[in-house]
Protein backbone atom coordinates (compact mmCIF):
# COMPACT_ATOMS: atom_id res chain seq x y z
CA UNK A 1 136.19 -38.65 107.16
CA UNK A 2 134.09 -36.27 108.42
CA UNK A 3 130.05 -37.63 109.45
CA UNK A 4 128.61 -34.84 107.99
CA UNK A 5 130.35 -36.03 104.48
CA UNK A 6 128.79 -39.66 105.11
CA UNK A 7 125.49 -38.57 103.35
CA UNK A 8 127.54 -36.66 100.28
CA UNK A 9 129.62 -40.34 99.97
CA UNK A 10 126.30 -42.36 99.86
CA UNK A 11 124.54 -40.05 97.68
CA UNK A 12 127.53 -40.06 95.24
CA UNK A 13 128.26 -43.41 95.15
CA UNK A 14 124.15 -44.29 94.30
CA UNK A 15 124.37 -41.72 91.46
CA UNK A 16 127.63 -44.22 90.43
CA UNK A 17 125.56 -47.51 90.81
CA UNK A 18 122.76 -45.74 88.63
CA UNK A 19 125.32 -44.79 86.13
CA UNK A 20 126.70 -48.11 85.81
CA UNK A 21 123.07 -49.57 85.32
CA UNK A 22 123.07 -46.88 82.15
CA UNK A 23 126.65 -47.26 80.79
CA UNK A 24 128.55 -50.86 82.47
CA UNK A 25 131.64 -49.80 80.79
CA UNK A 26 132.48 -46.47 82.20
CA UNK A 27 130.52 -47.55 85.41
CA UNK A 28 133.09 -50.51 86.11
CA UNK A 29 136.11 -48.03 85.38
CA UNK A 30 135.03 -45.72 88.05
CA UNK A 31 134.51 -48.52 90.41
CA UNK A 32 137.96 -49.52 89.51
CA UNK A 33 139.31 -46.49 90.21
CA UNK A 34 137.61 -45.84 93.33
CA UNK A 35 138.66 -49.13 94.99
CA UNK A 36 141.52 -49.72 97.80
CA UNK A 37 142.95 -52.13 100.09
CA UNK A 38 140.88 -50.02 102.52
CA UNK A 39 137.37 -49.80 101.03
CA UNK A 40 137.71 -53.85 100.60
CA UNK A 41 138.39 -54.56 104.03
CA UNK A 42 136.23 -52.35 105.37
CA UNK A 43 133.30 -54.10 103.35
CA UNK A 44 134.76 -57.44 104.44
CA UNK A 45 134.17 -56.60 107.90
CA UNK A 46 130.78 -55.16 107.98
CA UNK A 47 129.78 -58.33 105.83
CA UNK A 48 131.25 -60.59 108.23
CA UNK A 49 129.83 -58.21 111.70
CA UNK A 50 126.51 -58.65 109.64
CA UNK A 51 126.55 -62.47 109.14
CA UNK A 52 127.09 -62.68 112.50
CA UNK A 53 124.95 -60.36 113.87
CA UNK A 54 122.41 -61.88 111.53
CA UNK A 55 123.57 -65.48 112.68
CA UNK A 56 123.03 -65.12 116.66
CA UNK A 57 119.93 -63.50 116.44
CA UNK A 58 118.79 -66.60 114.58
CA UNK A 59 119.49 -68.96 116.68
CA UNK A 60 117.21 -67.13 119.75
């Protein structure tokens, strides 16, 4: 992916969120759609880089 089509991702995917809050049902079906093996793991990781980020700062 391109950086310059980070913003267009974000953007789109907020309008998706807001459309969920307005209609669950076709909200979930897009998120359904739009999910892969990729996305998952790639979420995974940041949460986990996160925790731990989060984590050893804590402990100064």
């Amino acid at each position: 992916m391109k950086p310059g089509k980070l913003g267009d991702v974000v953007v789109g995917t907020a309008g998706d969120v807001a459309g969920t809050v307005v209609d669950p049902r076709a909200g979930l079906g897009k998120l359904r759609s739009a999910v892969t093996a990729r996305s998952v793991v790639t979420l995974a990781a940041g949460l986990l880089l996160g925790f731990l980020l989060a984590r050893s700062r804590r402990r100064r």
